[in-house]
Protein backbone atom coordinates (compact mmCIF):
# COMPACT_ATOMS: atom_id res chain seq x y z
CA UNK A 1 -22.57 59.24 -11.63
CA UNK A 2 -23.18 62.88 -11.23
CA UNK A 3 -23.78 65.27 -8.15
CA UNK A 4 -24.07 68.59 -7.93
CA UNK A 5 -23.45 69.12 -11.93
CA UNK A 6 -20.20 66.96 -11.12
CA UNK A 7 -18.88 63.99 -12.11
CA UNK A 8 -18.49 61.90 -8.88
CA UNK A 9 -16.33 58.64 -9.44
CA UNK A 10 -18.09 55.24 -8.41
CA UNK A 11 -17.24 53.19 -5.20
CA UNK A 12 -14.68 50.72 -5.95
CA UNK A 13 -16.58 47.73 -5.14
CA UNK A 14 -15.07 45.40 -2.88
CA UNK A 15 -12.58 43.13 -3.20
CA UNK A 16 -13.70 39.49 -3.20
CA UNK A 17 -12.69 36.81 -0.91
CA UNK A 18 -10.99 33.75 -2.17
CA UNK A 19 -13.06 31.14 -2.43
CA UNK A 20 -12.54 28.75 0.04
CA UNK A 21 -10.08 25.31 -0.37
CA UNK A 22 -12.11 21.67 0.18
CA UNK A 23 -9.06 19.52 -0.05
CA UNK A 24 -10.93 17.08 2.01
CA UNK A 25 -14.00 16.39 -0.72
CA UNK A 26 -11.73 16.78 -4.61
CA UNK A 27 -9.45 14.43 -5.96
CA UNK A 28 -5.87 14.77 -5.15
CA UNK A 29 -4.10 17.87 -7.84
CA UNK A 30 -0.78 18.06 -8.58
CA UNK A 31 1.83 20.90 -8.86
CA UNK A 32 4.66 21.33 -11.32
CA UNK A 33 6.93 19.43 -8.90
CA UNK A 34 4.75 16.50 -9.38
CA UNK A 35 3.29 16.49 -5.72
CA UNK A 36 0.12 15.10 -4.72
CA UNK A 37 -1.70 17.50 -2.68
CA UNK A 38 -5.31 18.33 -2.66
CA UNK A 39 -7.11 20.69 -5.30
CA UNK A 40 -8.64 23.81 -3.67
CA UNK A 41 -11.75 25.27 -5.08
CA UNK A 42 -13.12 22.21 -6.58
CA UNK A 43 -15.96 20.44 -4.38
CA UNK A 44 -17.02 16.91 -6.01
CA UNK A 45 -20.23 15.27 -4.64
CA UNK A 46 -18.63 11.93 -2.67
CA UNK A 47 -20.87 9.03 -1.52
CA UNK A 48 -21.39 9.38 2.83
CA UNK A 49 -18.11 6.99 4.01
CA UNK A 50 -20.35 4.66 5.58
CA UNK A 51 -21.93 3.86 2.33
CA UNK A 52 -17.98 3.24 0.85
CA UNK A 53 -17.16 0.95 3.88
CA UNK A 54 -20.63 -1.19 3.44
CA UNK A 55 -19.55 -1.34 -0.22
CA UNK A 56 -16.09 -2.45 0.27
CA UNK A 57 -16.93 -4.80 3.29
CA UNK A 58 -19.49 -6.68 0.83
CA UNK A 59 -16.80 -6.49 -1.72
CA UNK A 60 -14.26 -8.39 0.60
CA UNK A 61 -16.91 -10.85 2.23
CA UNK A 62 -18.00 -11.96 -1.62
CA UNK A 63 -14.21 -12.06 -2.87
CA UNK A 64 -12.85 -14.04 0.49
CA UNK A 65 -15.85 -16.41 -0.09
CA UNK A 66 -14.78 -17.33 -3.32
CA UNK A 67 -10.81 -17.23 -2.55
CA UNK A 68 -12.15 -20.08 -0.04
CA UNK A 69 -14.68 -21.93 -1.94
CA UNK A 70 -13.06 -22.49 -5.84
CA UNK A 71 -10.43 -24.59 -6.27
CA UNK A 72 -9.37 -28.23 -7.00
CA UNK A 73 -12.27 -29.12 -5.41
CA UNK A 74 -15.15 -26.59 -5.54
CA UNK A 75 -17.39 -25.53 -2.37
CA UNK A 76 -20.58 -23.82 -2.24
CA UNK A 77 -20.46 -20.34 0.00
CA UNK A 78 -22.63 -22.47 2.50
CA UNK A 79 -20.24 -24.89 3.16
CA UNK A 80 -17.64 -22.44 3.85
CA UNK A 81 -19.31 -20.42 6.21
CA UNK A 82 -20.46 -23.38 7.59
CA UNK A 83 -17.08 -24.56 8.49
CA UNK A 84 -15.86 -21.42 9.97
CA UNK A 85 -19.46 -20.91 11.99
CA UNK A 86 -18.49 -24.80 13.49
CA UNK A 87 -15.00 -23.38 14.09
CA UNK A 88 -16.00 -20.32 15.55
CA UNK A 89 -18.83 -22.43 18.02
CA UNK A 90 -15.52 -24.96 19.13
CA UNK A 91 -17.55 -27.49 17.33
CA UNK A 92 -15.47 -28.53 14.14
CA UNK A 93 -16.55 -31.49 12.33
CA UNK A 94 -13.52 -34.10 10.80
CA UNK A 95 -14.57 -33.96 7.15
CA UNK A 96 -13.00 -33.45 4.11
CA UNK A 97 -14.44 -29.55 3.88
CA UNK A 98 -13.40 -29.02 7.38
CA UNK A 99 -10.00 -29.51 5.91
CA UNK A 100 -9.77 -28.05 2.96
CA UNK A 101 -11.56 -24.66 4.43
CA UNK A 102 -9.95 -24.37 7.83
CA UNK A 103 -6.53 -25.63 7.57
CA UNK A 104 -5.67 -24.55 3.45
CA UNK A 105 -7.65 -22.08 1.95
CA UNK A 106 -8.41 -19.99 4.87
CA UNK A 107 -5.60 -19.03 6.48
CA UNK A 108 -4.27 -18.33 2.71
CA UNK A 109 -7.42 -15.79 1.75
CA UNK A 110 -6.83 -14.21 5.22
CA UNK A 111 -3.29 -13.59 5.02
CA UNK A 112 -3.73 -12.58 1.14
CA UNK A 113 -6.52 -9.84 2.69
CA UNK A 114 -4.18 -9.06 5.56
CA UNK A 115 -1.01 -7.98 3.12
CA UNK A 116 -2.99 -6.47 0.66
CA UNK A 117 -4.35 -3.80 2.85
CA UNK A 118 -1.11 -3.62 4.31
CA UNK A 119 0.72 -2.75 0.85
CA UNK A 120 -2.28 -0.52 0.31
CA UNK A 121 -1.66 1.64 3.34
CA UNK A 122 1.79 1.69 2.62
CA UNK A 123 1.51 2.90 -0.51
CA UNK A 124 -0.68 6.11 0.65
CA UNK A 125 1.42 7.15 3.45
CA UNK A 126 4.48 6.43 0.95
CA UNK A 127 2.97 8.99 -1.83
CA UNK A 128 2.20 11.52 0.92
CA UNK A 129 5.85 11.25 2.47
CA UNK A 130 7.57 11.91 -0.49
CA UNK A 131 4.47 13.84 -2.32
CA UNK A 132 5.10 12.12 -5.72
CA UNK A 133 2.22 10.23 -7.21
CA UNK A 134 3.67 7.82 -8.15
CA UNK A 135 5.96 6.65 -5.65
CA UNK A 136 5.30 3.20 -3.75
CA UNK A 137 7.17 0.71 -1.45
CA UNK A 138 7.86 -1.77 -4.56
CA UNK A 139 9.36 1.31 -6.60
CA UNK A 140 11.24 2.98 -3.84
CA UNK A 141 13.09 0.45 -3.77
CA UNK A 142 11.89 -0.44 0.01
CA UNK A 143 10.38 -3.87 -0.68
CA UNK A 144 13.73 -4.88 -2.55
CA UNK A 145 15.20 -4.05 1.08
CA UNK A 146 12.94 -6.05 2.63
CA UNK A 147 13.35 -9.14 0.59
CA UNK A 148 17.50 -8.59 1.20
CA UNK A 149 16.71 -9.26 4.92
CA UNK A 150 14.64 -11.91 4.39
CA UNK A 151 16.37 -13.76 2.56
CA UNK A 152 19.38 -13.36 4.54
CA UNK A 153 17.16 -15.07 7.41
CA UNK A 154 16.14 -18.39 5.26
CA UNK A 155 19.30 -18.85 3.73
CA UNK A 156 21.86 -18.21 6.45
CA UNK A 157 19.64 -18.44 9.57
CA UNK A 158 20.22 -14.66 10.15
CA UNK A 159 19.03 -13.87 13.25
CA UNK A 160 17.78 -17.52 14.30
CA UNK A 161 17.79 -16.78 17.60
CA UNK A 162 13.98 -14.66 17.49
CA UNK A 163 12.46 -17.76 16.35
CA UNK A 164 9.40 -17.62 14.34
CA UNK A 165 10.26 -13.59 14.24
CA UNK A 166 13.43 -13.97 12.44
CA UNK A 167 12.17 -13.73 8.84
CA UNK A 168 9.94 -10.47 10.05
CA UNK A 169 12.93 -8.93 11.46
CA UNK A 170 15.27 -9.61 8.75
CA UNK A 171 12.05 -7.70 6.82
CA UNK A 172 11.32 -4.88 8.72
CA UNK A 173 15.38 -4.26 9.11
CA UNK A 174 16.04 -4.25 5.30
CA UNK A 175 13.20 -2.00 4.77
CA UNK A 176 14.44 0.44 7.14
CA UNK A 177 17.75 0.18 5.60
CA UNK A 178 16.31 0.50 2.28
CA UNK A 179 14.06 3.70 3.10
CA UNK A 180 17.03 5.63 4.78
CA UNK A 181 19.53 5.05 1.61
CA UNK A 182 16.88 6.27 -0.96
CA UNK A 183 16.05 9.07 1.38
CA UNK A 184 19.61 10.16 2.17
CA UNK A 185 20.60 10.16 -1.47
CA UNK A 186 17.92 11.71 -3.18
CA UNK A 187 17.85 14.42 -1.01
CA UNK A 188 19.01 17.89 -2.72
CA UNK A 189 20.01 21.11 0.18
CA UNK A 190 17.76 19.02 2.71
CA UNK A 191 14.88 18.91 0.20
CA UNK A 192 13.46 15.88 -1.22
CA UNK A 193 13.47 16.28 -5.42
CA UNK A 194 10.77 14.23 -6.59
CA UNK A 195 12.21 13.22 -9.75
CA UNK A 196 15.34 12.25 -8.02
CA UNK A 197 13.57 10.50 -5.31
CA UNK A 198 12.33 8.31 -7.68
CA UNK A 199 15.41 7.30 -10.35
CA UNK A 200 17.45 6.46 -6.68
CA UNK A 201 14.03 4.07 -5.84
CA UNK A 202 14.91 2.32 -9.04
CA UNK A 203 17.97 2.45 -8.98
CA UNK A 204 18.71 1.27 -5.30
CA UNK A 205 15.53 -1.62 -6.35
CA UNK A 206 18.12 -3.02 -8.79
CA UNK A 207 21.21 -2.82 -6.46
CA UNK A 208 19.01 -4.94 -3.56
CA UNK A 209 17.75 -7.08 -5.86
CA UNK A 210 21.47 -7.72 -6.83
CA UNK A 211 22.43 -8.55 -3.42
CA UNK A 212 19.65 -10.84 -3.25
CA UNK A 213 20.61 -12.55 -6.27
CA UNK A 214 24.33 -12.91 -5.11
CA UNK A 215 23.23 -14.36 -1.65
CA UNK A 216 20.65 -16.81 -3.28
CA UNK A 217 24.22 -18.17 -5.01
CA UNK A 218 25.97 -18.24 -2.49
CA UNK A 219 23.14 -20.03 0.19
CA UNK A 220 21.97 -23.16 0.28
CA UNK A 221 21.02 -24.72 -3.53
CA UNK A 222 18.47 -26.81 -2.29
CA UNK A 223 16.34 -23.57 -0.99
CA UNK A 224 17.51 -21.28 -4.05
CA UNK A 225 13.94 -22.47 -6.14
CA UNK A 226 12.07 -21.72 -3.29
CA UNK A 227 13.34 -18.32 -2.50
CA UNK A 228 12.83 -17.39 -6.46
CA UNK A 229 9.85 -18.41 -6.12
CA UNK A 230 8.85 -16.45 -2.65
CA UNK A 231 10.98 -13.17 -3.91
CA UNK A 232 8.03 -13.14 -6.95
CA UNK A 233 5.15 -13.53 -4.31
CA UNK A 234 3.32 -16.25 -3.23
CA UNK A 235 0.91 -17.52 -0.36
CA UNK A 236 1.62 -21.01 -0.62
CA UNK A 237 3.00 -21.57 2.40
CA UNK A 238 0.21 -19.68 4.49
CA UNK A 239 -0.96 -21.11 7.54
CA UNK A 240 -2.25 -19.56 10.93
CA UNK A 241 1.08 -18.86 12.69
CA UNK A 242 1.93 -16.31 9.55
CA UNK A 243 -1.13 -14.56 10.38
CA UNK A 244 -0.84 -12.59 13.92
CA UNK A 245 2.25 -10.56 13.07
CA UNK A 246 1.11 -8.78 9.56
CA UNK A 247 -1.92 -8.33 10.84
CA UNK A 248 -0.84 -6.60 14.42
CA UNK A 249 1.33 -4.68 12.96
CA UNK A 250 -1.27 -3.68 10.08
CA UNK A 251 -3.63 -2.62 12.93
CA UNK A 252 -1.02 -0.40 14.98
CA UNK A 253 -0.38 1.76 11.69
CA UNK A 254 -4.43 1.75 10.75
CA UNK A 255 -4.78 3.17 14.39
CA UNK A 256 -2.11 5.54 14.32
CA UNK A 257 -2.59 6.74 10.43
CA UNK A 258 -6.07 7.45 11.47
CA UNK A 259 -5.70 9.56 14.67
CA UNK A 260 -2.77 11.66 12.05
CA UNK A 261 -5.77 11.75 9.38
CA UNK A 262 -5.70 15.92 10.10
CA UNK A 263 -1.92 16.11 10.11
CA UNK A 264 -1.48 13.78 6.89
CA UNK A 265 -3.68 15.93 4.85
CA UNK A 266 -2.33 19.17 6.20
CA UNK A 267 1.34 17.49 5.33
CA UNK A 268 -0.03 16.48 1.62
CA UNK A 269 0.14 20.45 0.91
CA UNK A 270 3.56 20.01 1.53
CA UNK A 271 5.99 21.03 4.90
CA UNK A 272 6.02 24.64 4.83
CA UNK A 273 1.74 24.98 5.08
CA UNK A 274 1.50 21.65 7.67
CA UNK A 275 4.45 23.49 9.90
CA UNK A 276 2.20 26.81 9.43
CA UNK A 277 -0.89 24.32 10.66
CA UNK A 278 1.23 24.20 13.87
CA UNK A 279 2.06 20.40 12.28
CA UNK A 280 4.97 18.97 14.40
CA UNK A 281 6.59 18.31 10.58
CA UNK A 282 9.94 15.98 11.48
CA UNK A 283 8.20 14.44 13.72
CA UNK A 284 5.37 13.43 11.75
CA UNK A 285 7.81 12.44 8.87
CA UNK A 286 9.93 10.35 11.17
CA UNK A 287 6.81 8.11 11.74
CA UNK A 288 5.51 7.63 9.03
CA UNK A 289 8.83 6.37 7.80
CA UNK A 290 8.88 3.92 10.85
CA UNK A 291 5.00 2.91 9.80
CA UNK A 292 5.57 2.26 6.33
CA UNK A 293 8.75 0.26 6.67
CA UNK A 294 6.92 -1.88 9.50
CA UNK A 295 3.66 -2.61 6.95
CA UNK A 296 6.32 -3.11 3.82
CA UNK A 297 8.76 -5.29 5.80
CA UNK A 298 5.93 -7.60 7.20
CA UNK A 299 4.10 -8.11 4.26
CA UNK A 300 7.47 -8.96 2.36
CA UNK A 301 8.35 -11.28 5.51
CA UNK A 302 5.37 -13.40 4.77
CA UNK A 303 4.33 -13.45 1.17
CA UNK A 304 7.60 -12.18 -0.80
CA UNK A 305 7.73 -9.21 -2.89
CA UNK A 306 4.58 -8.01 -4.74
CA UNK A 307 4.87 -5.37 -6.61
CA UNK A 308 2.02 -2.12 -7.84
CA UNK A 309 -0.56 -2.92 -4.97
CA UNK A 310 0.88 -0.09 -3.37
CA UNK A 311 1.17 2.15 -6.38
CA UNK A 312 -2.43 1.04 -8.22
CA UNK A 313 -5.08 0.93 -5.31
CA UNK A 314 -4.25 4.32 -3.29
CA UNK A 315 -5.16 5.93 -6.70
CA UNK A 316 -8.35 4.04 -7.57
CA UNK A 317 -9.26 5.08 -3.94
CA UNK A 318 -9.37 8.44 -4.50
CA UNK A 319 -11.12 8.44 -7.24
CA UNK A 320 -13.45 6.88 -5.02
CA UNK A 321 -13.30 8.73 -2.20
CA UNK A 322 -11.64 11.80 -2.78
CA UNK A 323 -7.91 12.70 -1.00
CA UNK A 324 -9.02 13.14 2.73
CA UNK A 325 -7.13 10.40 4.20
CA UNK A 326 -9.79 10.36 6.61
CA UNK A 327 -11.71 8.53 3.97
CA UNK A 328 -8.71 7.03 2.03
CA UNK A 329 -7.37 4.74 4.62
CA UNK A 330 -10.04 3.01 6.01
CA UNK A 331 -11.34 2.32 2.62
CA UNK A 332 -7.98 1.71 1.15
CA UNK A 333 -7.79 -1.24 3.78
CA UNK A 334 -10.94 -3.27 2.74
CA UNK A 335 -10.42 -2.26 -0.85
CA UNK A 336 -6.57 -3.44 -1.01
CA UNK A 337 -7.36 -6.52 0.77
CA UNK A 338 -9.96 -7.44 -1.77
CA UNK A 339 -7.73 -6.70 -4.79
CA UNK A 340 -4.82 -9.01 -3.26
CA UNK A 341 -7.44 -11.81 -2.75
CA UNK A 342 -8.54 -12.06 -6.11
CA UNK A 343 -5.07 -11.67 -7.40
CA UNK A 344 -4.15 -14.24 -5.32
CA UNK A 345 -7.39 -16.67 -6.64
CA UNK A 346 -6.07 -15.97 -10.27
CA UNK A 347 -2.59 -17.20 -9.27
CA UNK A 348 -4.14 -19.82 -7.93
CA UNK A 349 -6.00 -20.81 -10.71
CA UNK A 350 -4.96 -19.44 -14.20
CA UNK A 351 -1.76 -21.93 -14.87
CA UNK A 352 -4.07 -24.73 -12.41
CA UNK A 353 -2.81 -27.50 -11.22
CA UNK A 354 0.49 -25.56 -10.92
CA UNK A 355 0.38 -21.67 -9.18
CA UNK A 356 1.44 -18.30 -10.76
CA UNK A 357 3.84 -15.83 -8.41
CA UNK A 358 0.71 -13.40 -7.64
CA UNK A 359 3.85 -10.81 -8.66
CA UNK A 360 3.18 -11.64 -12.33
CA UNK A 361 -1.07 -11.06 -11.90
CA UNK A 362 -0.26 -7.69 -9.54
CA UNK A 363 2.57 -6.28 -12.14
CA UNK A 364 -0.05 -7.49 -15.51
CA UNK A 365 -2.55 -4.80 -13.87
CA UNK A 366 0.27 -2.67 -12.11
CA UNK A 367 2.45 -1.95 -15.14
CA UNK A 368 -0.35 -0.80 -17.98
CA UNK A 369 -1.95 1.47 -15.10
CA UNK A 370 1.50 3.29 -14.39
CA UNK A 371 1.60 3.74 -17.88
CA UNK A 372 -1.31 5.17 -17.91
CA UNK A 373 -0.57 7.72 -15.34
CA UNK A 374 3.02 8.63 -17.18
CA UNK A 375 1.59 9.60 -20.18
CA UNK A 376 -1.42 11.47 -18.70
CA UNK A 377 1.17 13.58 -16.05
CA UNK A 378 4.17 13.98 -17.63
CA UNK A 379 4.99 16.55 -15.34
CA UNK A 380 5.65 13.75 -12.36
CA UNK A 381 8.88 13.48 -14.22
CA UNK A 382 10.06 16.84 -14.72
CA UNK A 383 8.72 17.20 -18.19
CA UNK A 384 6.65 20.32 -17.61
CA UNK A 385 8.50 22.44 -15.03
């Protein structure tokens, strides 16, 4: 530009602003440290949450239906909810439905729903503890804990004296044990290395299930096939007094995960920005290793160890829902306890008259989708940093 028969230099225009982060609304991202963390700058267009939860609910209410109506012998979804609406009046009726629905298959689809969504929530808070995508309780090594205590309950009669608790505290007690050695050894100048953090999951996973093995040899041989068969996962022996514990303790967590729905995402960037959120960081951490040990040891206590819930339905949730945990663990819970109920239906009825470990249907789905997610970020494993 010219002024005066000089050359004037232009303004320098402005510098821009950033464009702001939305790691509420995009689909988790991941850095070359393998972390999952939300992507900034991306916005994706996400259904209203209330529409997810209808969706879901519907989703459980058609899948618990059938859980409780096919089988041996087959019932039409109006005799089910028939039952339970007599139940629920305090007017049951002695008939052979009665029976089957109340006292069998309900209790079972319940408890199948209840430990499904608690796996589920433990695998999300799991993967934003450690920030590796693909880390889970089964993995970690955490539910091979669990199933050490548990086992040390019904073979020896560890801990006998807490009654119907025993089995849940043997549970929750080897998962705690579990968590702490994986966390204390894969931890590198008081920083947790993701690719280390896993190999010492799997690693330690082996070494529990070892000490399993030896005290399943060493207990009583009359409950050895029983125990193999609860370490691959089963609800066979559900019944109503299984039921309040799981799902207390999957409530608690639910109501404490949400009111930390701010803090968890702020803590999925990693510790340095959640401390610079004014995020009480150890704190936070120290909970939500007491949370996820409680959900992981529970579910273990009552239906054995099942492995990839955890791992597969956080990640099919956010591509539902996007990473704000916010959204993520409500509909993680309805979603997870649908996917364990039809797991548990195709246990149930595959291999019928006899019943599949729902470990072998969860790890059939599990282990081609983990696969999947290996070969699509190799850098989860080091091999692009």
């Amino acid at each position: 530009m010219r002024q005066g028969g000089q050359r004037v230099p232009a303004p320098a225009a402005p510098p821009s602003e950033p464009a702001p982060e939305t790691p509420n609304d995009s689909g988790p991202s991941s850095s070359p440290e393998g972390t999952v963390a939300p992507a900034p700058g991306r916005r994706r267009d996400r259904l209203p949450l209330w529409v997810v939860l209808v969706a879901c609910t519907v989703l459980l209410a058609v899948t618990m239906t059938l859980g409780v109506g096919i089988g041996s012998v087959s019932l039409s979804p109006h005799q089910v909810w028939q039952v339970i609406a007599d139940h629920l009046a305090g007017h049951p009726k002695s008939t052979v439905a009665d029976a089957i629905v109340w006292e069998i298959r309900l209790p079972r689809v319940l408890l199948a729903a209840v430990v499904g969504a608690a796996l589920t929530t433990a695998g999300t808070v799991v993967q934003v503890l450690v920030r590796n995508a693909l880390a889970d309780p089964f993995l970690l090594g955490i539910s091979s804990g669990a199933s050490v205590g548990a086992t040390a309950v019904l073979l020896f009669g560890a801990f006998a004296s807490l009654g119907v608790w025993a089995v849940s505290f043997g549970s929750v007690l080897g998962a705690l044990a579990a968590m702490a050695a994986v966390f204390l050894v894969s931890r590198s100048r008081r920083q947790l290395a993701p690719t280390q953090l896993i190999l010492v999951g799997v690693v330690l996973s082996a070494l529990f299930e070892s000490v399993t093995s030896f005290l399943i040899f060493r207990g009583n041989p009359q409950a050895t096939q029983s125990v193999l068969f609860w370490l691959l996962g089963s609800f066979g022996n559900a019944n109503w007094t299984q039921l309040p514990i799981p799902a207390v303790a999957l409530v608690i967590a639910i109501v404490y995960l949400l009111a930390q729905g701010r803090p968890l995402n702020a803590f999925a960037m990693g510790a340095e920005p959640a401390a610079s959120l004014g995020v009480d960081v150890h704190r936070l951490r120290r909970n939500l290793f007491v949370v996820t040990s409680l959900m992981a040891g529970v579910a273990v206590a009552v239906s054995g160890v099942i492995g990839f819930v955890g791992l597969v339905v956080p990640h099919i949730v956010r591509l539902i829902v996007g990473s704000d945990h916010r959204r993520v663990l409500p509909v993680g819970v309805l979603f997870g306890a649908s996917f364990m109920v039809v797991g548990d239906l195709l246990a149930r009825t595959i291999v019928a008259p006899q019943e599949m470990p729902i470990g072998v249907i969860t790890a059939f789905i599990g282990a081609p989708t983990l696969i999947v997610l290996i070969r699509r970020r190799p850098y989860l494993y080091g091999a692009a940093q």
